[in-house]
Protein backbone atom coordinates (compact mmCIF):
# COMPACT_ATOMS: atom_id res chain seq x y z
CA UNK A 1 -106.16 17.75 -40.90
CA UNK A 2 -103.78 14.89 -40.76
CA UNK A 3 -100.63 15.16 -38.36
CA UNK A 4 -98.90 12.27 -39.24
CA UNK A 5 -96.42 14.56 -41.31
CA UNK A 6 -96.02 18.22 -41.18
CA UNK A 7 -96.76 20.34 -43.71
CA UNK A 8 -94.31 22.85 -45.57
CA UNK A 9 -96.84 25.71 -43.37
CA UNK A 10 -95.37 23.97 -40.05
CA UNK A 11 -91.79 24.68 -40.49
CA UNK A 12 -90.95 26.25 -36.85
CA UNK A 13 -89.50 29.91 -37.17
CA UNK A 14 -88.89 32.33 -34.68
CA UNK A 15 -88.76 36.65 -33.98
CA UNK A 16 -87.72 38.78 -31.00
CA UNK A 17 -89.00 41.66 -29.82
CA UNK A 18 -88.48 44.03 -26.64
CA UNK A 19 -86.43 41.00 -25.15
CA UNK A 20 -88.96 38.30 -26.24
CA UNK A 21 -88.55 35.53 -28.25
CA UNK A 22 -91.47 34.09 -30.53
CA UNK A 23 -92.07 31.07 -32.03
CA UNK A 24 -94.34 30.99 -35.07
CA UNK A 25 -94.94 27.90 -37.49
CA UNK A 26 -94.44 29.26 -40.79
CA UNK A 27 -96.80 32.46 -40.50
CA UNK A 28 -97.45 35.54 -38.37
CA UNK A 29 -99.43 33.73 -36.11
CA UNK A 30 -97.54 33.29 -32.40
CA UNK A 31 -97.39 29.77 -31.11
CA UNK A 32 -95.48 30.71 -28.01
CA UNK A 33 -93.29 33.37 -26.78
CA UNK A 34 -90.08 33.04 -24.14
CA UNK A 35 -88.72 36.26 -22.43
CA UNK A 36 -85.05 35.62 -22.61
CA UNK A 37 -84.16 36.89 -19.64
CA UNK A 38 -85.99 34.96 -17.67
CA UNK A 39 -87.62 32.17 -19.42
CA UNK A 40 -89.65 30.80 -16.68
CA UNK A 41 -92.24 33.30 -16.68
CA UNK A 42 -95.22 32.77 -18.85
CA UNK A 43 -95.46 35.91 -21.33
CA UNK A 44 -98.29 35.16 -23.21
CA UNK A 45 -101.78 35.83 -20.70
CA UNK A 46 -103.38 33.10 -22.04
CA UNK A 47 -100.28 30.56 -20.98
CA UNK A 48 -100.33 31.90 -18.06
CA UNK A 49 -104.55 30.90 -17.97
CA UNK A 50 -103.49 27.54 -19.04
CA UNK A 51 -101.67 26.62 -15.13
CA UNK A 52 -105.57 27.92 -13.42
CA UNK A 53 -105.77 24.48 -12.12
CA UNK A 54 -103.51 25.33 -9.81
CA UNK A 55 -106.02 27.17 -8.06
CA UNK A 56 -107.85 23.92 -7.02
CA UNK A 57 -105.34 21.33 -7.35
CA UNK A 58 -101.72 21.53 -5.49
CA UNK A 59 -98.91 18.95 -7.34
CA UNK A 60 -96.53 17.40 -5.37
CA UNK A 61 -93.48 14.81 -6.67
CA UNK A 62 -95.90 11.95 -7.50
CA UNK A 63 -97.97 14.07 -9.44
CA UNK A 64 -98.12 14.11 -13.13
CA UNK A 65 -98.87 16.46 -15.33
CA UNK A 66 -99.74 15.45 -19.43
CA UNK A 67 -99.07 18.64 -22.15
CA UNK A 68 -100.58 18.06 -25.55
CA UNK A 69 -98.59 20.74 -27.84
CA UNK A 70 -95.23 21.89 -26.59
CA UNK A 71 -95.40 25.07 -28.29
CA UNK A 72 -92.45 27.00 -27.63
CA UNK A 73 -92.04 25.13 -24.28
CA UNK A 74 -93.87 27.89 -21.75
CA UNK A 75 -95.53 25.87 -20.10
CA UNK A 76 -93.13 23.30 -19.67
CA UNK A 77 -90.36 25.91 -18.30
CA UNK A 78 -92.82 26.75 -16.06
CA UNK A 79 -94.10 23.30 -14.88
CA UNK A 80 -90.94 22.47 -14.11
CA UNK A 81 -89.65 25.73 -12.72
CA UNK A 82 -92.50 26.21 -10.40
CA UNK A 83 -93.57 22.77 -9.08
CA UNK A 84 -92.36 19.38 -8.24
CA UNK A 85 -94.61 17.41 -10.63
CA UNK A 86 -93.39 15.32 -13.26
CA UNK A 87 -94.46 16.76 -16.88
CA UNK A 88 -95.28 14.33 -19.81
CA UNK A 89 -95.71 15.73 -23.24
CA UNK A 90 -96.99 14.93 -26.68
CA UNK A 91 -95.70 16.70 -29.73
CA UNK A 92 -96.34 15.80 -33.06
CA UNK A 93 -93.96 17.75 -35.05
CA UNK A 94 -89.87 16.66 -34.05
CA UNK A 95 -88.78 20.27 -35.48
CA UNK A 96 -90.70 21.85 -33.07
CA UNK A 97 -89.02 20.19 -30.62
CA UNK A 98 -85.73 21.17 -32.13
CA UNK A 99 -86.28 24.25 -32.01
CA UNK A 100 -87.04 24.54 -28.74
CA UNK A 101 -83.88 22.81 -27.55
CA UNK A 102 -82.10 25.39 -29.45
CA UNK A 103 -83.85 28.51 -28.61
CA UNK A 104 -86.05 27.92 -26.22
CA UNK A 105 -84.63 26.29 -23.52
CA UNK A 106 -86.14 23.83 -22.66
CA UNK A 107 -85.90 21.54 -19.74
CA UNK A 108 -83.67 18.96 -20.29
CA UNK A 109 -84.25 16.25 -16.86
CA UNK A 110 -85.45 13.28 -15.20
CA UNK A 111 -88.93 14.97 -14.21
CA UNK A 112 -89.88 15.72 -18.28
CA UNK A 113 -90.30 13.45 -21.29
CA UNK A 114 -91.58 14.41 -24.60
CA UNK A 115 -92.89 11.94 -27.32
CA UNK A 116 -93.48 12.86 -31.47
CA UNK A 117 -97.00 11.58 -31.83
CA UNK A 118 -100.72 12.48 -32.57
CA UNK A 119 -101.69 13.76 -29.13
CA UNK A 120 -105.18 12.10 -29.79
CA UNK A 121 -102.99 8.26 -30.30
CA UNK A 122 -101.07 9.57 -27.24
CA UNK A 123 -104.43 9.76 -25.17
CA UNK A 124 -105.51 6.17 -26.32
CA UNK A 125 -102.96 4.18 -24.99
CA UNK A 126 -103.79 2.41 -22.28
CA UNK A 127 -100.71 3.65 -19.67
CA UNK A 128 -101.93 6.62 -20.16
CA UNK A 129 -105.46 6.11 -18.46
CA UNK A 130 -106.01 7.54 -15.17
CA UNK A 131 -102.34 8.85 -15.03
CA UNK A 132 -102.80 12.83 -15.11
CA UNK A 133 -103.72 15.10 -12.37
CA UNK A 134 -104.02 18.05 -14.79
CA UNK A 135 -103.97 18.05 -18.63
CA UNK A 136 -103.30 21.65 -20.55
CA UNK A 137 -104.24 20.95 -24.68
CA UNK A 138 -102.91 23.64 -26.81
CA UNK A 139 -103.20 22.13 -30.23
CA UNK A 140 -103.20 24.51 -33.57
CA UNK A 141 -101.40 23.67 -36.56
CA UNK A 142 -100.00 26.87 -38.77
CA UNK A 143 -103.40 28.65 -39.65
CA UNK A 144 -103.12 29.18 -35.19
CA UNK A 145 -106.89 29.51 -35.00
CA UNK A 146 -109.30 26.50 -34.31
CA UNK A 147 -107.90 23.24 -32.59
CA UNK A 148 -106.84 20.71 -34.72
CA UNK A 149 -108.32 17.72 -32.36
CA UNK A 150 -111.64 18.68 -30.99
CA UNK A 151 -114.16 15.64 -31.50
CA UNK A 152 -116.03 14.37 -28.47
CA UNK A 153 -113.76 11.40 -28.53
CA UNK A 154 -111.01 13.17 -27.82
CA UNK A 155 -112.03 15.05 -25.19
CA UNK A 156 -113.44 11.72 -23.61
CA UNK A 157 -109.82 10.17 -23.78
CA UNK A 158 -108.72 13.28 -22.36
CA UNK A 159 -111.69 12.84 -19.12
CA UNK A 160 -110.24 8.83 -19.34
CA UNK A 161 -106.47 9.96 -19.03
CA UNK A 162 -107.29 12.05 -16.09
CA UNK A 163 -106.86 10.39 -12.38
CA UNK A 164 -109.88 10.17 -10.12
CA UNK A 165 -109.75 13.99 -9.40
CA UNK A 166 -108.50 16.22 -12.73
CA UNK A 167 -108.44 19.49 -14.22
CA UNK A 168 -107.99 19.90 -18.40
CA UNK A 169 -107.53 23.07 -19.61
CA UNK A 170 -107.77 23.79 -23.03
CA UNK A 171 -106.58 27.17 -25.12
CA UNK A 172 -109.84 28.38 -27.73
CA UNK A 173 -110.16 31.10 -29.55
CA UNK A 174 -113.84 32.99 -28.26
CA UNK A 175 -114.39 34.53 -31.86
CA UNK A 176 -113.87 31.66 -34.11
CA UNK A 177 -116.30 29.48 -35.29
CA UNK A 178 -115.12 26.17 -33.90
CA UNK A 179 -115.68 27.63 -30.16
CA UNK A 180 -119.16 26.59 -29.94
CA UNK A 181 -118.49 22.84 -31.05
CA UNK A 182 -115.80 22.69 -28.85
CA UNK A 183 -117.44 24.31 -25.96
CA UNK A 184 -120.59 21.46 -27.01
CA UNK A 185 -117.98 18.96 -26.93
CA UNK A 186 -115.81 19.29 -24.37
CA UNK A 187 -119.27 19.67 -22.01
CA UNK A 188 -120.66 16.20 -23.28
CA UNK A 189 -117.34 14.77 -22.43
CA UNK A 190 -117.03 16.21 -18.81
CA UNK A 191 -120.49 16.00 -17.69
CA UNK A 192 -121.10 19.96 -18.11
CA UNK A 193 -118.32 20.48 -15.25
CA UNK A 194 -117.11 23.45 -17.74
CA UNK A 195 -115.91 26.74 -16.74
CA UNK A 196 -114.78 29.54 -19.32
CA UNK A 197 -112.20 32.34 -17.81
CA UNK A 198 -112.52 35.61 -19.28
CA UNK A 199 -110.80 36.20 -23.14
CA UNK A 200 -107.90 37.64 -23.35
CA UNK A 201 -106.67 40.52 -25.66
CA UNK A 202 -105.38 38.07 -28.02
CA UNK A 203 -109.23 36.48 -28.58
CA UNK A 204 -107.71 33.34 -26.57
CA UNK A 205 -110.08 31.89 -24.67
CA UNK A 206 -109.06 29.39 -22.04
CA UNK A 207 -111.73 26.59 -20.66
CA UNK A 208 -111.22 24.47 -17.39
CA UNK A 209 -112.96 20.92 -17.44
CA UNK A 210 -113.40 18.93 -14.09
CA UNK A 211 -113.47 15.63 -13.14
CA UNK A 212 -114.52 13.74 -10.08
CA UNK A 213 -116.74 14.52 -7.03
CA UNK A 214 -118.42 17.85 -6.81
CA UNK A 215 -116.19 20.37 -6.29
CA UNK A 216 -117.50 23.24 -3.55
CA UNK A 217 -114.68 25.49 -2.13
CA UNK A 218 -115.77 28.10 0.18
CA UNK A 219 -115.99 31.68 -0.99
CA UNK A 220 -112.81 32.72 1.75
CA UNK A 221 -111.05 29.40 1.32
CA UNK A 222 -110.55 29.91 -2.70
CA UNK A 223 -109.63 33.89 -1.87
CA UNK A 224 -107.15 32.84 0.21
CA UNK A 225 -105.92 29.96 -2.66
CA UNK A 226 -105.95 32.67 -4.89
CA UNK A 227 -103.48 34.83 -2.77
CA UNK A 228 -101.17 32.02 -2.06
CA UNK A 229 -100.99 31.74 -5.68
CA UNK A 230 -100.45 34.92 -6.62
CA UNK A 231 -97.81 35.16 -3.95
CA UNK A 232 -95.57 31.82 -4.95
CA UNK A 233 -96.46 31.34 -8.53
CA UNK A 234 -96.57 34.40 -10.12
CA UNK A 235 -99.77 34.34 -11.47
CA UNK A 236 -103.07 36.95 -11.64
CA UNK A 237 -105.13 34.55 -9.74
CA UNK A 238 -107.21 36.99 -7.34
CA UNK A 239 -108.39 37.98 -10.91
CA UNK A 240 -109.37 34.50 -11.92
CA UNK A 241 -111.29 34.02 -8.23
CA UNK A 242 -113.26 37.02 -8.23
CA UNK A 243 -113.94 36.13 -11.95
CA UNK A 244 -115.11 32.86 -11.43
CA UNK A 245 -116.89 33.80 -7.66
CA UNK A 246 -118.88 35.92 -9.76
CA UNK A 247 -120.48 33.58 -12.01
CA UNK A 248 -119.99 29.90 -10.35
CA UNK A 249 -121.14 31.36 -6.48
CA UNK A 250 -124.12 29.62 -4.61
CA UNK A 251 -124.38 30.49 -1.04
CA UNK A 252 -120.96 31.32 0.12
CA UNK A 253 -119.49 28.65 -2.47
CA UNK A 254 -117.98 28.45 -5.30
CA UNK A 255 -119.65 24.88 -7.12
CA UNK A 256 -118.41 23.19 -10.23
């Protein structure tokens, strides 16, 4: 699929329901979800997946952070909200972006910027090598199911835009049938470093991707990570540790 224009299927709408506020792209399918009250917090379990490199990587102010697909803005709010980083994000559709500005409330500062372009033309320009400590791709189009960009060339511009040390994460869907070429793809771009954390109800299926040296965190050292993130930001990470210390442990370590 092209996404140099949108199609009449990628017209942003949006429901509410119990206090939450969806947005869709034309069908029933949920590209993101906002609970008005307090729109920081990432609804959606799979969003809140998408900010697990925050178990192994800590942003400070000089830190950037790339987004490819703004959805409804969740994990912007919350990049913003929750740490110092600066966020950087490519969005190809403008009325997405619109709508989120209206609705959605998103982040209007200094620390965010937002370009309308192909996130895979985004990734190829050269300021953007080497800039990112963490990359989170979220990229459907209306039909919400398999990514639209999902070639080994783009996930080796996403390995390039990553700094020295990096963490993508990318949102899949487990029971579709582009999962195993992505999965085949995103491991021949990152040199195997690939970790899958468990699906979701939803069938979403988030996938971390590592880059640089050999990453071995001691069993205790990423419990206690995990508790310091569960305690400041919010999010199910003792989960994600025991998860991941129970399929990526060697010796007291957890190796990636």
């Amino acid at each position: 699929m092209s996404l140099d224009t949108p199609s009449c299927d990628d017209i942003p709408i949006m429901s509410e329901l119990a206090g939450v506020r969806y947005l869709h792209l034309g069908t029933e399918w949920v590209q993101g979800a906002m609970r008005i009250r307090r729109p920081a917090e990432l609804v959606l379990a799979y969003a809140r997946q998408m900010m697990s490199w925050l178990l192994f990587l800590e942003p400070d102010k000089d830190s950037c952070v790339g987004l490819l697909g703004l959805g409804a803005g969740s994990l912007l709010r919350y990049t913003l909200a929750y740490t110092n980083a600066t966020a950087e994000t490519a969005e190809w559709n403008p009325a997405v972006t619109a709508m989120c500005r209206a609705y959605f409330r998103l982040p209007e500062n200094e620390r965010s910027r937002i370009e309308h372009v192909d996130a895979q033309l985004w990734l190829d320009e050269n300021r953007n090598i080497a800039r990112y400590m963490a990359l989170m791709v979220d990229l459907y189009d209306a039909s919400a199911r398999g990514p639209v960009r999902d070639s080994v060339q783009f996930y080796q511009l996403c390995f390039r835009a990553l700094g020295d040390v990096g963490i993508m994460t990318v949102n899949l869907f487990g029971d579709h049938e582009s999962f195993p070429r992505n999965m085949a793809n995103i491991r021949e771009a990152f040199d195997g470093r690939v970790i899958e954390l468990p699906e979701v109800d939803e069938g979403n299926s988030v996938v971390l991707a590592f880059k640089g040296p050999l990453l071995r965190i001691g069993t205790k050292q990423l419990q206690a990570r995990a508790d310091r993130l569960e305690s400041i930001y919010k999010l199910p990470a003792r989960h994600w540790a025991r998860f991941l210390l129970s399929t990526h442990e060697q010796a007291g370590e957890f190796v990636v």
